[in-house]
N, C-alpha and C. Protein backbone atom coordinates (compact mmCIF):
# COMPACT_ATOMS: atom_id res chain seq x y z
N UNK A 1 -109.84 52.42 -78.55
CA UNK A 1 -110.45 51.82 -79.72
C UNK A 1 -109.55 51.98 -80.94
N UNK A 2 -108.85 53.40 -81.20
CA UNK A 2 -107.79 53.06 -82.11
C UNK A 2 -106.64 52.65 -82.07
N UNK A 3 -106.08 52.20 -80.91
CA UNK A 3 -105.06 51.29 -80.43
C UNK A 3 -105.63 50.05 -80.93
N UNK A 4 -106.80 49.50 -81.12
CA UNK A 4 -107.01 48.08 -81.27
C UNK A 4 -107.11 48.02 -82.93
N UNK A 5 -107.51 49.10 -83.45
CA UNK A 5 -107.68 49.35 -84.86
C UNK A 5 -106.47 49.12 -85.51
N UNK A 6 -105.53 49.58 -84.88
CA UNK A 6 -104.16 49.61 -85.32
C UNK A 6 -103.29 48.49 -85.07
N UNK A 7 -103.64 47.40 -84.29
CA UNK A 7 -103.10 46.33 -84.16
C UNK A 7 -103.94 45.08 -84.69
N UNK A 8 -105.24 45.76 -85.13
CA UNK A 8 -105.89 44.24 -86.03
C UNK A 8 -105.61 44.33 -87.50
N UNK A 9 -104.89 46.07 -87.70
CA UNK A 9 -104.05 46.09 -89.06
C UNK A 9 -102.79 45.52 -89.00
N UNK A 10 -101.92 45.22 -87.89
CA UNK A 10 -100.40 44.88 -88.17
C UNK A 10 -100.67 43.19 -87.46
N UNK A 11 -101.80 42.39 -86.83
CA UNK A 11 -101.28 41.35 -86.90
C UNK A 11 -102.60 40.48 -86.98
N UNK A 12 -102.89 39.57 -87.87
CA UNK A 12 -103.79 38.93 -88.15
C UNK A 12 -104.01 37.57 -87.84
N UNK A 13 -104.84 37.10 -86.92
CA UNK A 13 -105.21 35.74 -85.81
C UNK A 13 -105.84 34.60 -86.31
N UNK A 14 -105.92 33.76 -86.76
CA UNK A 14 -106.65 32.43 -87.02
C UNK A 14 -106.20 31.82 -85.78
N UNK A 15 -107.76 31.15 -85.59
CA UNK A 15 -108.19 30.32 -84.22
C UNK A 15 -108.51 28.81 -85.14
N UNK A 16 -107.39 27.76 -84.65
CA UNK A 16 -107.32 25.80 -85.38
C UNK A 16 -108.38 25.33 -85.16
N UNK A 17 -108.82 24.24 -84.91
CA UNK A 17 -109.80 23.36 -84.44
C UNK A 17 -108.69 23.00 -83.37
N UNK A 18 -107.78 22.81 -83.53
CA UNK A 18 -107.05 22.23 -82.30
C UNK A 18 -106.73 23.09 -81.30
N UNK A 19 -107.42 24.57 -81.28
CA UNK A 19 -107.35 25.15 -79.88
C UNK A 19 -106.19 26.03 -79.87
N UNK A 20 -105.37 26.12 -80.51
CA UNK A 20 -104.38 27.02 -81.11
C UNK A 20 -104.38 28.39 -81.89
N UNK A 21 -103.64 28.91 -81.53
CA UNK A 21 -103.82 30.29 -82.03
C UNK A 21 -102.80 30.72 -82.88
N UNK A 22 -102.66 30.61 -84.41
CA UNK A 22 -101.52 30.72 -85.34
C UNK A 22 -101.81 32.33 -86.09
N UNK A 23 -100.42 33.47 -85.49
CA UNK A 23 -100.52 34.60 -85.64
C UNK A 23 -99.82 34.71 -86.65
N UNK A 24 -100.01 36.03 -87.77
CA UNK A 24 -99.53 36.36 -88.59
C UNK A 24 -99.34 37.73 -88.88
N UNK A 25 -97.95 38.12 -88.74
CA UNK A 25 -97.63 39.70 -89.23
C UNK A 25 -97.67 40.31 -90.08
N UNK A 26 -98.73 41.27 -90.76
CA UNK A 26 -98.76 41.77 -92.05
C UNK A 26 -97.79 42.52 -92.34
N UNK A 27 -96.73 42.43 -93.30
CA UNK A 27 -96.13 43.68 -93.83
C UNK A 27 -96.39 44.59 -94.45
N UNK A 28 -97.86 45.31 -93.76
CA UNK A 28 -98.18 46.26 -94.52
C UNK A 28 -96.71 47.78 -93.42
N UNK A 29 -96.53 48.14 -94.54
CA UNK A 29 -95.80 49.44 -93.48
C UNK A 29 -96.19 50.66 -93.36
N UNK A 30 -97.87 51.05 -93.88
CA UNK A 30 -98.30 51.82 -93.32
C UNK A 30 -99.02 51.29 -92.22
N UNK A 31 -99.68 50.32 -91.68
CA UNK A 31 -100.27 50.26 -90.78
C UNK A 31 -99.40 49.52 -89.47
N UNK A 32 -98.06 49.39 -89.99
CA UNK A 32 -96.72 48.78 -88.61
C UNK A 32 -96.43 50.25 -88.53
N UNK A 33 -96.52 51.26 -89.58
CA UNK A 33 -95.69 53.00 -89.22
C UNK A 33 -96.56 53.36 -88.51
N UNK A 34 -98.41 53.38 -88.50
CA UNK A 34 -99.10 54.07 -87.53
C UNK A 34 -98.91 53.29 -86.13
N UNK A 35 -99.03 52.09 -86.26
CA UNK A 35 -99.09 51.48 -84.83
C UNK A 35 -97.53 52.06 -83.76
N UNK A 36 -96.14 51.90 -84.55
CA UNK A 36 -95.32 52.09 -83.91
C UNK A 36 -94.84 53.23 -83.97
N UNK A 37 -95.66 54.51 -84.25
CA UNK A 37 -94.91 55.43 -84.22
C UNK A 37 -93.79 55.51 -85.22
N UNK A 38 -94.20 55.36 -86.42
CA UNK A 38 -92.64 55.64 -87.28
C UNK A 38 -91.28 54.70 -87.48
N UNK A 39 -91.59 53.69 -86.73
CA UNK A 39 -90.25 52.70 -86.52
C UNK A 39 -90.62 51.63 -87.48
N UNK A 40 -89.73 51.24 -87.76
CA UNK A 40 -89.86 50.08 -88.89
C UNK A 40 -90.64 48.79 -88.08
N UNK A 41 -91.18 48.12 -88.79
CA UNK A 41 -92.03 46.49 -87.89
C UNK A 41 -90.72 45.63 -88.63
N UNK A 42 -90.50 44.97 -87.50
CA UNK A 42 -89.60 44.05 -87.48
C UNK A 42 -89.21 43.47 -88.76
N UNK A 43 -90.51 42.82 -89.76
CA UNK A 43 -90.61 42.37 -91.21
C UNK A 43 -90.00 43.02 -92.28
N UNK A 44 -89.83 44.39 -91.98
CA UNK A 44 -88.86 45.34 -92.58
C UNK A 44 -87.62 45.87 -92.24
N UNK A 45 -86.72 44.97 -92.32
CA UNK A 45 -85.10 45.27 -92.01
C UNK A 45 -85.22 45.32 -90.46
N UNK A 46 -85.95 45.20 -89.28
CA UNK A 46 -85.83 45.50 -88.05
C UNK A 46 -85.12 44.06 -87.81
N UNK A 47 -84.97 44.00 -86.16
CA UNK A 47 -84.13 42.68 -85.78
C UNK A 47 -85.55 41.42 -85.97
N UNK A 48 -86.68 41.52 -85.77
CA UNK A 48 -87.24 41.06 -86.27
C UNK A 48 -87.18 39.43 -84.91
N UNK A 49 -86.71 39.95 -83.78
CA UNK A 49 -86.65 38.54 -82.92
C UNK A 49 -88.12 38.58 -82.27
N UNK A 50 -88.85 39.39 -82.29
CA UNK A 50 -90.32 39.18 -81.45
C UNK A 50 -91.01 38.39 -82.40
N UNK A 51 -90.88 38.41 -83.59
CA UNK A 51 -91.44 37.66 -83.75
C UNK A 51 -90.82 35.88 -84.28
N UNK A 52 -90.25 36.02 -84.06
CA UNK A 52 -89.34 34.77 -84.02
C UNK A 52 -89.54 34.03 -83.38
N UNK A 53 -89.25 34.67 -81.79
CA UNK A 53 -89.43 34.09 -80.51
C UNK A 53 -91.50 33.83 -80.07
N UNK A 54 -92.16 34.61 -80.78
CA UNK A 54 -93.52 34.43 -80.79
C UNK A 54 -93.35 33.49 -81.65
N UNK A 55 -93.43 32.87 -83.08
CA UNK A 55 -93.23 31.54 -83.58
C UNK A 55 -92.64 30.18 -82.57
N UNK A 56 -91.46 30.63 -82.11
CA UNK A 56 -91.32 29.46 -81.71
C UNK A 56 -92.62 29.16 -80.25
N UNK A 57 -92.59 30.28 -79.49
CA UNK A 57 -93.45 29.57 -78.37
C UNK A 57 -94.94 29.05 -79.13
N UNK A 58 -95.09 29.59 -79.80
CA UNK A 58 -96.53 28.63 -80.62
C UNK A 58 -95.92 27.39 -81.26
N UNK A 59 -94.82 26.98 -81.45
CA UNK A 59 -94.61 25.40 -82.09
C UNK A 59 -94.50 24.87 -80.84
N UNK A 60 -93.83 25.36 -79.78
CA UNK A 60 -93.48 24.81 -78.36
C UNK A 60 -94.51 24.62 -78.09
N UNK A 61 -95.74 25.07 -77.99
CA UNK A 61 -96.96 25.31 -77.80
C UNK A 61 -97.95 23.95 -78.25
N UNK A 62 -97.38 23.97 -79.80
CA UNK A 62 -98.02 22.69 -80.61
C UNK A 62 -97.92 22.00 -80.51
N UNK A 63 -96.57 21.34 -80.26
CA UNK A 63 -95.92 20.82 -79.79
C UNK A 63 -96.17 19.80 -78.34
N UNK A 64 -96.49 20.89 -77.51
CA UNK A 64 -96.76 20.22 -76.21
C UNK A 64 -98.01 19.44 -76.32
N UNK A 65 -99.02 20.57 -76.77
CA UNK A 65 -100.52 19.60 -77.49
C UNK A 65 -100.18 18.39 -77.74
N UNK A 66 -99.68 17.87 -78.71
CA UNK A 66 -99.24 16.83 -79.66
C UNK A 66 -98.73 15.78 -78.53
N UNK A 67 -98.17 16.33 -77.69
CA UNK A 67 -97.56 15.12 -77.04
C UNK A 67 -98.88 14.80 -75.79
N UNK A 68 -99.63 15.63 -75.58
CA UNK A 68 -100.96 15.13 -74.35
C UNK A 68 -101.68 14.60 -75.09
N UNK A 69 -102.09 14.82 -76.72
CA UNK A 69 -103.47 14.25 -77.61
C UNK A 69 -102.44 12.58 -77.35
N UNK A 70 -101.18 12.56 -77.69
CA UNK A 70 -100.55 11.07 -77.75
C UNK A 70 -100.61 10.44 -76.35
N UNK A 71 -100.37 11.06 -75.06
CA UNK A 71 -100.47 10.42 -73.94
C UNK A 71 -101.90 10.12 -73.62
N UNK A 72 -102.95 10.98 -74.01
CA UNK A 72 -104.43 10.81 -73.43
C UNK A 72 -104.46 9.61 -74.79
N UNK A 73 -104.72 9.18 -75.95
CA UNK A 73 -104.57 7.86 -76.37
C UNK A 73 -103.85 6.79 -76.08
N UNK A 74 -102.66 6.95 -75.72
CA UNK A 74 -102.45 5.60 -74.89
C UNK A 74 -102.62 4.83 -73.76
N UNK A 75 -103.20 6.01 -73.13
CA UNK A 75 -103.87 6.27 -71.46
C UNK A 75 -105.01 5.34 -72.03
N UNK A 76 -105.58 5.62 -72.72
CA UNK A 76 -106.88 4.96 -73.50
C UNK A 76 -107.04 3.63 -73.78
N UNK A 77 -105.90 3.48 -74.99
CA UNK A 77 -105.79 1.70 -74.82
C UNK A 77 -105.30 1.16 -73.59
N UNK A 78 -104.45 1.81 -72.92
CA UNK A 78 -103.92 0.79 -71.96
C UNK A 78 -105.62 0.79 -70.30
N UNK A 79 -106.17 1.38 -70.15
CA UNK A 79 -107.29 1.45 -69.87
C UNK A 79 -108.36 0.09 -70.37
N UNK A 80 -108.20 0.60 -71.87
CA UNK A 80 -108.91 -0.34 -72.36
C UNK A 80 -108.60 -1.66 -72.29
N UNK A 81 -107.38 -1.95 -72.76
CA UNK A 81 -106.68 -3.53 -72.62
C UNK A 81 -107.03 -3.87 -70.99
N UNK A 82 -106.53 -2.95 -70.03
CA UNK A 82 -106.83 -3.48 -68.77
C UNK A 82 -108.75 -4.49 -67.88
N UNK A 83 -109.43 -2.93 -68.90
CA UNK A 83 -110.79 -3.23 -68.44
C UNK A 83 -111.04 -4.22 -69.42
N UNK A 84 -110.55 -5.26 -70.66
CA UNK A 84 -110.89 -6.02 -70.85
C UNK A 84 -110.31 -7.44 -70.45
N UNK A 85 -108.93 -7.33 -69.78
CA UNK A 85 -108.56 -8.51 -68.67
C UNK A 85 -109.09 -8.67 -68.06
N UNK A 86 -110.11 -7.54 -67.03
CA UNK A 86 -110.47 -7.68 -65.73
C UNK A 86 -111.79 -8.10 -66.00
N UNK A 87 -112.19 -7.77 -67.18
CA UNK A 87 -113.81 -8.61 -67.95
C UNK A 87 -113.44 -10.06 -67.86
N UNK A 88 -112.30 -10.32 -68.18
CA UNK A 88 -112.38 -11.64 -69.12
C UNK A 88 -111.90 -12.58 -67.46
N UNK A 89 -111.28 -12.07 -66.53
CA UNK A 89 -110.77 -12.66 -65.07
C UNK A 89 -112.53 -12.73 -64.50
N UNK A 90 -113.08 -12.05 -64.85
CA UNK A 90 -114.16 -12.10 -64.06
C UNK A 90 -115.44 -12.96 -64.32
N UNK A 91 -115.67 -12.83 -65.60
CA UNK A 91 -116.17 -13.94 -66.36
C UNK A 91 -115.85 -15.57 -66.02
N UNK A 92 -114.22 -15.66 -66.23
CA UNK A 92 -113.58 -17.07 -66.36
C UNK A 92 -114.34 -17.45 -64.75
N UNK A 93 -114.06 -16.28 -63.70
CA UNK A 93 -114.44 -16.49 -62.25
C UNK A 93 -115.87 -16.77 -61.92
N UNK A 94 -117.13 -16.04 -62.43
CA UNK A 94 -117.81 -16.45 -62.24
C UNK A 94 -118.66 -18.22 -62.95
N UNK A 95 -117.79 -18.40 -64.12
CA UNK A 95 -118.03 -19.58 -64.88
C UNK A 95 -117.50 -20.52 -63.89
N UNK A 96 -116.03 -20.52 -63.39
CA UNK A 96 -116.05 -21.68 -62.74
C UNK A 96 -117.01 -21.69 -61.45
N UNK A 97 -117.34 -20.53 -60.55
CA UNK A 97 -117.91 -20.57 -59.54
C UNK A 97 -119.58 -21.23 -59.61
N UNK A 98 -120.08 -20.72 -60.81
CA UNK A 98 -121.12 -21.65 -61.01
C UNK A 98 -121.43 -23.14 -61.31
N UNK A 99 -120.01 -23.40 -61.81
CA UNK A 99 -119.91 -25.34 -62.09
C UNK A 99 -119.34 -25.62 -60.66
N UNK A 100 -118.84 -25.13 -60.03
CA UNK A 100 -118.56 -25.35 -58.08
C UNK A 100 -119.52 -25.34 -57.70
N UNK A 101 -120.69 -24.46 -57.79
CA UNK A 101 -122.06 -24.34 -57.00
C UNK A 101 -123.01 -25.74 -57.63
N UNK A 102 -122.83 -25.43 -58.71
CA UNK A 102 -123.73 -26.86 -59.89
C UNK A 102 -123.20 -28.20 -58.99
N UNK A 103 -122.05 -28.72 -59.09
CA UNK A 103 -121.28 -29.67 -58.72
C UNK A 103 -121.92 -29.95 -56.76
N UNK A 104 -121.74 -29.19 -56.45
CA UNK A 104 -121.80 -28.96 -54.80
C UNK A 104 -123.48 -29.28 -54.37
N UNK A 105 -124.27 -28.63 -55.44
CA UNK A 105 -125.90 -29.12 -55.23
C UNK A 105 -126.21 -30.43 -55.36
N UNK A 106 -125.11 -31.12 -56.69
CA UNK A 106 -125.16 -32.78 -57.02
C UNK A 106 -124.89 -33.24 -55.92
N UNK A 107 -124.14 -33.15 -55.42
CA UNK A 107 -122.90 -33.72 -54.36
C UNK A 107 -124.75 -33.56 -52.75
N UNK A 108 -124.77 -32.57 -52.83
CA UNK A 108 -126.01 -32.84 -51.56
C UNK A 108 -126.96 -33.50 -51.52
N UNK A 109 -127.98 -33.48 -53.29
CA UNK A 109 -128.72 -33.91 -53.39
C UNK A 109 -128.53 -35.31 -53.19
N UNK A 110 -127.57 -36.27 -53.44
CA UNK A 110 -126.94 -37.27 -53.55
C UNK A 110 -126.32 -37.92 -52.32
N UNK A 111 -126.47 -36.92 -50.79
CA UNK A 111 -125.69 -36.87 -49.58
C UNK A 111 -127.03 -38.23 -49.03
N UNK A 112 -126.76 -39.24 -48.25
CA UNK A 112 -127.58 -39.96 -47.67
C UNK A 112 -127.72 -39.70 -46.00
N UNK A 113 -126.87 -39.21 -45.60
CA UNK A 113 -126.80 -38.69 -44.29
C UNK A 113 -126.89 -36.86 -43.84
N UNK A 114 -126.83 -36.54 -42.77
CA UNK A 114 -127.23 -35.52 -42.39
C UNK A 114 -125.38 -34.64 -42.38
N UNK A 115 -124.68 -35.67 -41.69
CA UNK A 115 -123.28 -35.45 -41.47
C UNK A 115 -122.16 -35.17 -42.87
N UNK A 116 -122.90 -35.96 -43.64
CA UNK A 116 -122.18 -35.91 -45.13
C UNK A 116 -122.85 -34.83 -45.80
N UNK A 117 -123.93 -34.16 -45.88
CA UNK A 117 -124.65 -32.64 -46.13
C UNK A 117 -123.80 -31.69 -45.45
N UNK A 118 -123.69 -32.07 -44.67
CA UNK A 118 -123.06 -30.63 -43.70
C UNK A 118 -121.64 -30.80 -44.08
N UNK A 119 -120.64 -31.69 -44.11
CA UNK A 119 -119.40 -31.88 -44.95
C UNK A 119 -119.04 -31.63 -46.13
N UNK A 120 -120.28 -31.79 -46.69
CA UNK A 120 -120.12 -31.29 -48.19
C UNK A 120 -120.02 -29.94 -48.27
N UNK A 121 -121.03 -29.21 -47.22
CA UNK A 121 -121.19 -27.76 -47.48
C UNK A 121 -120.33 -26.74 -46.84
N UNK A 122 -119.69 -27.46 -45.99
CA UNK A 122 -118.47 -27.20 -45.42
C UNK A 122 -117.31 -26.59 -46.45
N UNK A 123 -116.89 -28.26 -47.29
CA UNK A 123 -116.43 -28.14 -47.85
C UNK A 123 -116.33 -26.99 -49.29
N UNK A 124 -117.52 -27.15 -49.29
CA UNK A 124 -118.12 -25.65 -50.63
C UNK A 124 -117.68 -24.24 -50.17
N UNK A 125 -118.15 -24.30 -48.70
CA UNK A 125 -117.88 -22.67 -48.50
C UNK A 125 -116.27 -22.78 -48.19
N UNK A 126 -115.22 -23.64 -47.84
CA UNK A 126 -113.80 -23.07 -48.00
C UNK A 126 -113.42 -23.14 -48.78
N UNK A 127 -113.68 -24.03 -50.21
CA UNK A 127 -113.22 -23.59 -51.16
C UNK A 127 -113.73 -22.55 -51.80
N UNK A 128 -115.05 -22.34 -51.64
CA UNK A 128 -115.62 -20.71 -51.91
C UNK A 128 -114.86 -19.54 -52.00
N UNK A 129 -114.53 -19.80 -50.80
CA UNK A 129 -114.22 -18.57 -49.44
C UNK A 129 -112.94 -18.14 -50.38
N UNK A 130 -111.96 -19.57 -50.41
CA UNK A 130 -110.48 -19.89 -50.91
C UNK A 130 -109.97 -19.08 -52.37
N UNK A 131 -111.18 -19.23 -52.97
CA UNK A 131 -111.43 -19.19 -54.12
C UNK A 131 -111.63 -17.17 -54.43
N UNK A 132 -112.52 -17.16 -53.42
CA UNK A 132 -112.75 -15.16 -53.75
C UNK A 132 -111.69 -14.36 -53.16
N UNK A 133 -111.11 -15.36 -52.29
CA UNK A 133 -109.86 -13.96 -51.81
C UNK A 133 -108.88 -14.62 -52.70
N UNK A 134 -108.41 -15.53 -53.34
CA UNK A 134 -107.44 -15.69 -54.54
C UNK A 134 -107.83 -14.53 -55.60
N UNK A 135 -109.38 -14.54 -56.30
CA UNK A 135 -109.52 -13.93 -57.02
C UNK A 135 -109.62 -12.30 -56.73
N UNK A 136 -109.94 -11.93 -55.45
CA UNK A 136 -110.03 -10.52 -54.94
C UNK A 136 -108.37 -9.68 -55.08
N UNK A 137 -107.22 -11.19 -54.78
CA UNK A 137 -106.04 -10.73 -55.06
C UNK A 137 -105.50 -10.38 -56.55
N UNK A 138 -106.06 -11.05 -57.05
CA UNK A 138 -105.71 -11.28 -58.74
C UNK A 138 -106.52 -9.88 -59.44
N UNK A 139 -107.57 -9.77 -58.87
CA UNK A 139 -108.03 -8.15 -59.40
C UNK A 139 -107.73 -7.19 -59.02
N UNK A 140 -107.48 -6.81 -57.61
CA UNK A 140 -106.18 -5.99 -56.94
C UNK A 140 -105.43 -5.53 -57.89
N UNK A 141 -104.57 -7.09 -58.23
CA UNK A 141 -103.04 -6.85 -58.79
C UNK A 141 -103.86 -6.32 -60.64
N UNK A 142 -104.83 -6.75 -60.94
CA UNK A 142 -105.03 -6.25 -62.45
C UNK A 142 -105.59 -4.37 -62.32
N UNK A 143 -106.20 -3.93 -61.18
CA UNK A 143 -106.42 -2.69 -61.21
C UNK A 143 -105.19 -1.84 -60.89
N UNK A 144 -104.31 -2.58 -60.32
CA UNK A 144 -103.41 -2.12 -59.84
C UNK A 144 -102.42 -1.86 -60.97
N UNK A 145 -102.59 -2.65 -62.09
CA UNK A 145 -101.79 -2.74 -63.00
C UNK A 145 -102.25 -1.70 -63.85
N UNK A 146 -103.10 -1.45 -63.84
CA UNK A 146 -104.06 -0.74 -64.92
C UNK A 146 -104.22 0.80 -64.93
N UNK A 147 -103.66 1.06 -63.44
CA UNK A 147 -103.74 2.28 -62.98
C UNK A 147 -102.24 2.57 -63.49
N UNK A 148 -101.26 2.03 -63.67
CA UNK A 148 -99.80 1.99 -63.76
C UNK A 148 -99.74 2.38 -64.67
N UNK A 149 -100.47 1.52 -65.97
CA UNK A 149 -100.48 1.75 -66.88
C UNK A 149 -100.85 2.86 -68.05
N UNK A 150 -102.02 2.95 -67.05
CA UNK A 150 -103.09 4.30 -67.71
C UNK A 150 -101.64 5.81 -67.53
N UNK A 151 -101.07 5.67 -66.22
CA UNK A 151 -100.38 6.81 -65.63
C UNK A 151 -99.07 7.05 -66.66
N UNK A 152 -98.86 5.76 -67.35
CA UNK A 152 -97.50 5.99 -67.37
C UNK A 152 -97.02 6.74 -68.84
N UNK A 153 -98.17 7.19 -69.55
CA UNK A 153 -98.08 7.73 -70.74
C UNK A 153 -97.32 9.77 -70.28
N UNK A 154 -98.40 9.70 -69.12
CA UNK A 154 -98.07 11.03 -68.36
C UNK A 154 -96.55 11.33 -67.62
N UNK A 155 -96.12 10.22 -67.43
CA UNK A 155 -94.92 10.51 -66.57
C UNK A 155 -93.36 11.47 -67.50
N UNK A 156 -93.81 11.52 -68.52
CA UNK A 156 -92.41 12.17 -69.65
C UNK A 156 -92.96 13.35 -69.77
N UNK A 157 -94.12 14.13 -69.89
CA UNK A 157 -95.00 15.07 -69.93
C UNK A 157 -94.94 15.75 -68.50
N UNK A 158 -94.73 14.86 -67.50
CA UNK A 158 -94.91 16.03 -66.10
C UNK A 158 -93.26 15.67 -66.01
N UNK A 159 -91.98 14.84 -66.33
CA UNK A 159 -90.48 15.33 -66.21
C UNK A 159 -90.18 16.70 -67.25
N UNK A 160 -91.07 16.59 -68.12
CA UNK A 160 -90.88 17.28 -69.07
C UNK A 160 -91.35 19.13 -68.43
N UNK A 161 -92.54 19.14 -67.68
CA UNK A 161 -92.42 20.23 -66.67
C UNK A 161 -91.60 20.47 -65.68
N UNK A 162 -90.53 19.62 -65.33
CA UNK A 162 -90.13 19.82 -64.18
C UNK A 162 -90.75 19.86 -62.75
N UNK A 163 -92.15 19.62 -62.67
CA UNK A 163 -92.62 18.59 -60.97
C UNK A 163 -92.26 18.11 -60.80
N UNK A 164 -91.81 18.20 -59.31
CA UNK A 164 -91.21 17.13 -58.97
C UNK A 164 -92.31 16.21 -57.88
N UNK A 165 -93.61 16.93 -57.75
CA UNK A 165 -94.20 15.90 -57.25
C UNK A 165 -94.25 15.55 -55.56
N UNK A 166 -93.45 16.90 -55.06
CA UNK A 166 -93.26 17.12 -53.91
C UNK A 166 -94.69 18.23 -53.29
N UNK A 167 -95.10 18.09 -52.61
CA UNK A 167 -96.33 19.63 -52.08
C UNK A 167 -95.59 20.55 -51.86
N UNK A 168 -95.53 21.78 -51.88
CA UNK A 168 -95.29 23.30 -51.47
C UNK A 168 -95.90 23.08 -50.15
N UNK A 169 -94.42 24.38 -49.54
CA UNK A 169 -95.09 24.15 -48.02
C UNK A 169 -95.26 25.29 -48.34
């Protein structure tokens, strides 16, 4: 308990909103002389690299933050831009598919034979048919795109760790 007494006198902690922890060394030198036994705290003529090297890994630190808050927003729009192509492909798709179905009911009601009904409807379901695996490909290729996209904010962030993306055996 006075080990902790003695180190909430020589270094003082604020906790960000951003999840960060920005430390600060008091130069008081009676309470760096009790903690260290008599040796100077770095802030006073010592080499003074611990805490140096503790600064920098907290900017490295901030740093890294800064660059995931920027990749998880662009992950975001590009998400977003995607899920509103694949709105707007799907829409355009079901609009025409309903003036095909509209069109195709005229076309029967209007059939005088039994043979020309069944030709017509023939005809409806391959272009139907024609019609959903064109569009099943075209949304494929837009999720497909979208996933690319969302990923690719991350890809400088995990070179930047050094994964390589291989499994551990």
């Amino acid at each position: 308990m006075k080990l902790l007494a003695r180190l909430t006198d020589i270094v003082q902690c604020n906790i960000f909103l951003d999840n960060l922890v920005h430390c600060t060394i008091v130069a008081s030198s009676a309470a760096a002389s009790r903690a260290s036994g008599g040796a100077k705290p770095p802030t006073e003529g010592g080499s003074g690299r611990g805490s140096k090297h503790m600064i920098q890994q907290f900017d490295s630190i901030q740093k890294f933050g800064k660059d995931n808050v920027g990749a998880v927003i662009n992950s975001f729009g590009a998400v977003s831009k995607g899920a509103q192509a694949i709105a707007v492909e799907t829409a355009d798709f079901a609009k025409k598919s309903f003036q095909q179905s509209s069109s195709t009911f005229e076309k029967l009601v209007g059939a005088k034979t039994l043979d020309k009904a069944i030709e017509i409807h023939t005809d409806f379901l391959k272009t139907s048919y024609e019609g959903f695996v064109a569009q099943s490909t075209k949304l494929g290729e837009l999720y497909a795109s979208v996933a690319k996209d969302a990923f690719k904010p991350y890809e400088g962030l995990v070179a930047a760790t050094g994964v390589t993306g291989k499994a551990a055996k």
